[in-house]
Protein backbone atom coordinates (compact mmCIF):
# COMPACT_ATOMS: atom_id res chain seq x y z
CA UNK A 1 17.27 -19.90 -6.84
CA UNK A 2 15.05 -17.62 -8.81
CA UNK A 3 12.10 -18.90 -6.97
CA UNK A 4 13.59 -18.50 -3.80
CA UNK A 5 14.23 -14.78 -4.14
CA UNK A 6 10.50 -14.13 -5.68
CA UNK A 7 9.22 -16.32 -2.31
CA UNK A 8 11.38 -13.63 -0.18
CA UNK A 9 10.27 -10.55 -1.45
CA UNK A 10 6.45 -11.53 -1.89
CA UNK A 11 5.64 -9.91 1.45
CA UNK A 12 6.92 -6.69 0.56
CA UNK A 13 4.54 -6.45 -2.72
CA UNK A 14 1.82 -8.02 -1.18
CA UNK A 15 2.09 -5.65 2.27
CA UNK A 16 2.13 -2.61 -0.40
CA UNK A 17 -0.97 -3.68 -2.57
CA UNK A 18 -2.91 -3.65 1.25
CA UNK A 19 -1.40 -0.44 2.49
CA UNK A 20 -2.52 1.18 -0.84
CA UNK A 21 -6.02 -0.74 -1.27
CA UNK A 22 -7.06 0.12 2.32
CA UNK A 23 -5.41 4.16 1.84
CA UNK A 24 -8.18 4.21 -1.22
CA UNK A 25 -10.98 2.83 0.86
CA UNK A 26 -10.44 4.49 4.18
CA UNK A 27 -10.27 8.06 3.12
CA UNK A 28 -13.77 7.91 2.46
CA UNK A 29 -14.62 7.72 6.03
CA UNK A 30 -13.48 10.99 8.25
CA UNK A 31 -11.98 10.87 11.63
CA UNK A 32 -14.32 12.20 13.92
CA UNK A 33 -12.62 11.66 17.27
CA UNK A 34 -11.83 15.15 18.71
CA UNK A 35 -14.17 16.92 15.69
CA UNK A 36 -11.72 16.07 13.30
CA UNK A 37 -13.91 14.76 10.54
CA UNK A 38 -13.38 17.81 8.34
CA UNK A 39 -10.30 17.78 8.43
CA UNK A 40 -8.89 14.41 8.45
CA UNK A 41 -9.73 10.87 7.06
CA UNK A 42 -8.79 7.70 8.19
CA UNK A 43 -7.03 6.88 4.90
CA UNK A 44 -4.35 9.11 6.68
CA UNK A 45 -2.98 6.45 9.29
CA UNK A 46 -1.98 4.22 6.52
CA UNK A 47 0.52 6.40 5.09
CA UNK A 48 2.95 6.06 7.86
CA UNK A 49 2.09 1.79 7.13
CA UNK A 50 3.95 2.99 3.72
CA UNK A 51 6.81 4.28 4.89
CA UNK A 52 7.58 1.81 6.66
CA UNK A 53 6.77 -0.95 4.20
CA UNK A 54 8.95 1.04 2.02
CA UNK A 55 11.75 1.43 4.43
CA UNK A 56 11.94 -2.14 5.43
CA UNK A 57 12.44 -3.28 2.12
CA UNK A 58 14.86 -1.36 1.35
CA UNK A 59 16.93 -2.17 4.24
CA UNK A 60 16.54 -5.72 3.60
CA UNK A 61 16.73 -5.49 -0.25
CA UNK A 62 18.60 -2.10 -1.15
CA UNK A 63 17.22 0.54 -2.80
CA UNK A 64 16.89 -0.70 -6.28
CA UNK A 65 14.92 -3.76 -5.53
CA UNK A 66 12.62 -2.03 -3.15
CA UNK A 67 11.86 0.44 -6.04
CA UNK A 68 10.61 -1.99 -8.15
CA UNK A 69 8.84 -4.76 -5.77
CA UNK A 70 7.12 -1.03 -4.14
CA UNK A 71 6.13 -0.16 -7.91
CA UNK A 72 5.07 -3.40 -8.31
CA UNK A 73 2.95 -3.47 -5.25
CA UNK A 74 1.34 -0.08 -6.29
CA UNK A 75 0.37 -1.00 -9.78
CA UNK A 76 -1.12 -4.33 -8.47
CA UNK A 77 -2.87 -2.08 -5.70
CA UNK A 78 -4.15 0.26 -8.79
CA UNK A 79 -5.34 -2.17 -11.13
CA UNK A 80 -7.30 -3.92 -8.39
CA UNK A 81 -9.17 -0.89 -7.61
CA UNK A 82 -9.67 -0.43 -11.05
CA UNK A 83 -11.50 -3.38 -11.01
CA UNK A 84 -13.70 -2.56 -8.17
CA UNK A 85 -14.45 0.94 -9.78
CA UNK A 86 -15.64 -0.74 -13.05
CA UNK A 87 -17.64 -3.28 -11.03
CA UNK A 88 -19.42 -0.80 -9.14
CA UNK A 89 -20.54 1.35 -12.34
């Protein structure tokens, strides 16, 4: 049973590690259509990939369980681009 529910609710961990490993490596690069490259990266069209990550988990899981499987997502997401950062250096 307990394996059942971890197979479920892999998706929404695994969608939130991408949405914040590509946010990290896509503001680097600006937006230039329209001359927007000052202003706005492309790290900026994966926030919206977030919400809704976020939002369909919790409709499918409640609130409490999409807290924690987000969390966990992030702090997956953070400790593999702590990994890259030390590999680089």
């Amino acid at each position: 049973m307990l394996s059942l529910a971890l197979h479920r609710l892999i998706l929404p961990v695994v969608a939130m590690t991408l949405v914040v490993v590509a946010s990290n490596i896509l503001v680097q690069y600006p937006f230039e259509p329209f001359g927007l490259g000052d202003y706005l990266t492309w790290g900026a069209f994966t926030y919206p990939v977030a919400f809704l990550v976020t939002d369909l988990t919790n409709r499918r899981y409640g609130p409490r369980v999409a807290r924690q499987w987000v969390v966990a997502g992030f702090v997956i997401a953070v400790i593999l681009l702590g990994l890259k950062t030390d590999a680089n250096h």
